[in-house]
N, C-alpha and C. Protein backbone atom coordinates (compact mmCIF):
# COMPACT_ATOMS: atom_id res chain seq x y z
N UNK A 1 134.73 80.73 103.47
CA UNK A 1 134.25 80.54 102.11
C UNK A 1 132.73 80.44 102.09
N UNK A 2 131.95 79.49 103.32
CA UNK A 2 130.46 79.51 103.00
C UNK A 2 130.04 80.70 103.19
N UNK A 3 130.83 82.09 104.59
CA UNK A 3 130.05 82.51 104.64
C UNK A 3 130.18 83.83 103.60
N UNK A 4 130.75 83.89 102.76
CA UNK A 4 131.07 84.38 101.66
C UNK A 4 130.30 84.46 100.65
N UNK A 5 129.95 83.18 100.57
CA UNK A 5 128.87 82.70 99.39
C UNK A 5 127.53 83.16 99.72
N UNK A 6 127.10 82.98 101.02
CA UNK A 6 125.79 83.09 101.23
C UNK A 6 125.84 84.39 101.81
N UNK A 7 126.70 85.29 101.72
CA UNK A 7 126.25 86.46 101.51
C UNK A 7 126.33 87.21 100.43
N UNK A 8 126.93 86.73 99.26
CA UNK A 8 126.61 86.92 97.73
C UNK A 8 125.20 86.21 97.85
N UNK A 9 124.66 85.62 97.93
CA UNK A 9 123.57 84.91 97.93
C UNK A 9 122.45 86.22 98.15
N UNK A 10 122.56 86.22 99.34
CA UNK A 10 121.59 87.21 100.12
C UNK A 10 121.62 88.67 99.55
N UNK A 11 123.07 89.39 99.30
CA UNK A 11 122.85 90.49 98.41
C UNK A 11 122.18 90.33 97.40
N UNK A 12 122.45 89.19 96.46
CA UNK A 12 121.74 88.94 95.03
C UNK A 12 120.61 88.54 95.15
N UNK A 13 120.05 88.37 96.60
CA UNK A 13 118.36 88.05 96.47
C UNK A 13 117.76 89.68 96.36
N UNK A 14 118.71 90.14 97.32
CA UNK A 14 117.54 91.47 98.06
C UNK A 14 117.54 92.42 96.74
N UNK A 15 119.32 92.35 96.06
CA UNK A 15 119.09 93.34 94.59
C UNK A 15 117.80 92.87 93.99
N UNK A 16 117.75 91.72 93.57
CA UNK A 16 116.67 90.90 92.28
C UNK A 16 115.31 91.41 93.09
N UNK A 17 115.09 91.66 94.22
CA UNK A 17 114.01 92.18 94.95
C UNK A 17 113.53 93.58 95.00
N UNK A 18 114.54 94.34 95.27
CA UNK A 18 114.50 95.60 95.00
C UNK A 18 113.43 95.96 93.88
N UNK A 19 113.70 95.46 92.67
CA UNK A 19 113.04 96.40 91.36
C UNK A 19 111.58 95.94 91.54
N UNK A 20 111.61 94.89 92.55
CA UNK A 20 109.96 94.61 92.60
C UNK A 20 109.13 95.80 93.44
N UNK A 21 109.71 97.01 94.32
CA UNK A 21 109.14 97.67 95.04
C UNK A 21 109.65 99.31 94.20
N UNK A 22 110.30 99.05 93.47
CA UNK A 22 110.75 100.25 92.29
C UNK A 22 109.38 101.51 92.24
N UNK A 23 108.43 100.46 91.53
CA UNK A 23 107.05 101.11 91.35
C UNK A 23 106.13 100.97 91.96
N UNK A 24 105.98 101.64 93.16
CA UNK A 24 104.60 101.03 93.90
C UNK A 24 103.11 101.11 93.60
N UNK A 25 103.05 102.81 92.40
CA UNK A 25 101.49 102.46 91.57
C UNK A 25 100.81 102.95 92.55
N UNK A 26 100.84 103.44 94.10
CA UNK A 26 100.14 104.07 94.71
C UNK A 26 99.56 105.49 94.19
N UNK A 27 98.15 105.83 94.80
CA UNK A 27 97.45 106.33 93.85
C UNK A 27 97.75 107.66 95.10
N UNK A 28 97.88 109.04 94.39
CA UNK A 28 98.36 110.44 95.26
C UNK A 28 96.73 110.64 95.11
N UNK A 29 95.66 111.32 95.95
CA UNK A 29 94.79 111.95 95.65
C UNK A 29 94.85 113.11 96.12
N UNK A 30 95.92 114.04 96.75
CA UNK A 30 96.23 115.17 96.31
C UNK A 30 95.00 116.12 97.09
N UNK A 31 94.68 115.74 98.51
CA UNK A 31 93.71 116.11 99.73
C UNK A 31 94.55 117.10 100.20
N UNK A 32 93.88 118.14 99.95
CA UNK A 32 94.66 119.80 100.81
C UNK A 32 93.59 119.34 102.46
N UNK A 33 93.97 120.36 103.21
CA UNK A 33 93.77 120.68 104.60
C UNK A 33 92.36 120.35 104.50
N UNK A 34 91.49 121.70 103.64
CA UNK A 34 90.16 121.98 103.22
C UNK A 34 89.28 120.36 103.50
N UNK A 35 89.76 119.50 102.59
CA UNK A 35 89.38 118.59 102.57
C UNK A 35 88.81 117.82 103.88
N UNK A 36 90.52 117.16 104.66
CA UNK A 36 90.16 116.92 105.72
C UNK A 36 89.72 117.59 106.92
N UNK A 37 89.25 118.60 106.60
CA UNK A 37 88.30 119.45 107.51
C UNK A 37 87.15 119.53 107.47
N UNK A 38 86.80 118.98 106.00
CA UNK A 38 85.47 118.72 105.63
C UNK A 38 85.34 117.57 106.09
N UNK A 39 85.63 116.36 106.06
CA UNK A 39 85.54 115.34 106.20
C UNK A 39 85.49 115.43 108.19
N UNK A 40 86.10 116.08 108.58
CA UNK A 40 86.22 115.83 109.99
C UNK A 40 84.78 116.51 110.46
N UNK A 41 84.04 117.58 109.88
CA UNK A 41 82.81 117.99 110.30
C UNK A 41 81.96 117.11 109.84
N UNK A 42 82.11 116.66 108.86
CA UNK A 42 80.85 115.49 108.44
C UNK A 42 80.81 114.41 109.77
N UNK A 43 82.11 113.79 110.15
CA UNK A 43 82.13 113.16 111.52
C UNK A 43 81.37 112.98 112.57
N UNK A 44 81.60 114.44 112.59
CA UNK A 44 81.14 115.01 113.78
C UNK A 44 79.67 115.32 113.52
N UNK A 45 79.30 115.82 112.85
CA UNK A 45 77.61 115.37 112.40
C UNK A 45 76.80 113.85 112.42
N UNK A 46 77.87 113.15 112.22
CA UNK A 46 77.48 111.71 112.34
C UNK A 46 77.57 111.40 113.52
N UNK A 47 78.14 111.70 113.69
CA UNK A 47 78.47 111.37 115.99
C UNK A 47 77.45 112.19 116.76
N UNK A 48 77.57 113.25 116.48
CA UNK A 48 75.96 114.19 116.83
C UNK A 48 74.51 113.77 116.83
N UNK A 49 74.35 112.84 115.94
CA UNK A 49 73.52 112.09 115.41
C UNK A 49 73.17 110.30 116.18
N UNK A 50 74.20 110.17 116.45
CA UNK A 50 74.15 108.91 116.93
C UNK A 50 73.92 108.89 118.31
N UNK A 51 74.45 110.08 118.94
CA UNK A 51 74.56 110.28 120.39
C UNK A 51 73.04 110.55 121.08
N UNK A 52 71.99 111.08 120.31
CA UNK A 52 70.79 110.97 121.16
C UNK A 52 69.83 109.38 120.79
N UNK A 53 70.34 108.97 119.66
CA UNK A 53 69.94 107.35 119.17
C UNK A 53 70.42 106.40 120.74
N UNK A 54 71.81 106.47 120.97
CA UNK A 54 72.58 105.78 121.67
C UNK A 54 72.04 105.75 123.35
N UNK A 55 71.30 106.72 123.28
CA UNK A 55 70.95 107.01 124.76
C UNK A 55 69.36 106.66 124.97
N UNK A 56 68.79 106.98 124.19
CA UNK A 56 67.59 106.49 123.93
C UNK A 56 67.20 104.97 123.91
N UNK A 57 68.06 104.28 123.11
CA UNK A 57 68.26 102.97 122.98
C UNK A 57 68.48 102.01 125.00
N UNK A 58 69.46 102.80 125.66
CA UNK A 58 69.78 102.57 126.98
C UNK A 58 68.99 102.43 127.61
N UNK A 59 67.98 104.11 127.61
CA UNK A 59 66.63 103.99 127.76
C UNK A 59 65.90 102.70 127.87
N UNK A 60 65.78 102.47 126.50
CA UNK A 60 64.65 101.29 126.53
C UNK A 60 65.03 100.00 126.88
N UNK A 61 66.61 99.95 127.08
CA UNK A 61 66.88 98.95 127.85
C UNK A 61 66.75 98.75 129.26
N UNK A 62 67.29 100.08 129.59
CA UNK A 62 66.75 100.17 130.99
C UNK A 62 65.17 100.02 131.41
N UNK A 63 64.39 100.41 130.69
CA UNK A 63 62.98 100.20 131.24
C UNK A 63 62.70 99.03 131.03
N UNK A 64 63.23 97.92 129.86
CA UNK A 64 62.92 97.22 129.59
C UNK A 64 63.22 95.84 131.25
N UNK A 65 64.16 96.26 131.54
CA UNK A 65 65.30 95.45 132.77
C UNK A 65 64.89 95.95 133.84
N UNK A 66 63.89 96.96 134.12
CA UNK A 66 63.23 96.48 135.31
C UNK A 66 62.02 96.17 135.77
N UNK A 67 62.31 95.83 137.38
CA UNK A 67 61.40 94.79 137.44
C UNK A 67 59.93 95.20 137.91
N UNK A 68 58.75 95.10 137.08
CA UNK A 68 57.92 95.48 136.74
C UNK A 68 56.49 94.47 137.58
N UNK A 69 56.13 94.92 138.66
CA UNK A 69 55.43 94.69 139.67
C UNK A 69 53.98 95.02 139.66
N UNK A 70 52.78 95.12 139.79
CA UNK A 70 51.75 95.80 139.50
C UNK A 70 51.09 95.62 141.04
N UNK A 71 51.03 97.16 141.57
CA UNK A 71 50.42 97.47 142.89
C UNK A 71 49.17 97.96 142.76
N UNK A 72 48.36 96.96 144.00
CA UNK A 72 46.59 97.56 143.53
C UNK A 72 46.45 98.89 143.94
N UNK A 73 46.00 99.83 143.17
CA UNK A 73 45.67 101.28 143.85
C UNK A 73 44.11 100.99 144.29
N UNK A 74 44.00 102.23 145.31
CA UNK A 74 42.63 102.35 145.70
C UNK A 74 41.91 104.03 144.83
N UNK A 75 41.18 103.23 144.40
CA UNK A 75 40.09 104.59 143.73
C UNK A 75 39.34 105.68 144.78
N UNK A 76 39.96 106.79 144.76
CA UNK A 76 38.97 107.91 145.92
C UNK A 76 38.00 109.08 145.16
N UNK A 77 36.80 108.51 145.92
CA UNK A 77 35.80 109.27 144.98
C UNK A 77 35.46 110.39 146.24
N UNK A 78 34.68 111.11 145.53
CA UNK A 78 34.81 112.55 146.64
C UNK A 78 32.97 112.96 147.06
């Protein structure tokens, strides 16, 4: 008998639940191929872009991180 009830229970939650996901109102924007092909070269222009920033930057870390000594030279005059 309980477990009877509480599965009328549980059907009559998930029905009363259901109509809440009926309409989800998600928005279609309706992107052909074209699109994301455009979008994937713009990417890649941006990554193109970043990639000589990114190395450069290393650069100056690296010069920055080492260790920087100052040796006397001798001047030769002729």
């Amino acid at each position: 008998m309980k477990a009877t009830v509480l599965k009328n229970a549980l059907l009559l939650s998930i029905g009363y639940v259901s109509n809440a996901f009926a309409a989800s109102g998600a928005r279609e924007d309706n992107s052909g191929l074209f699109v994301w092909i455009f979008l994937g070269f713009c990417a890649l222009i941006v990554i193109a872009q970043l990639m000589p920033v990114m190395l450069l930057l290393f650069g100056f870390a690296k010069g920055l991180s080492k260790d920087k000594t100052a040796e006397p030279q001798t001047v030769k005059t002729k």
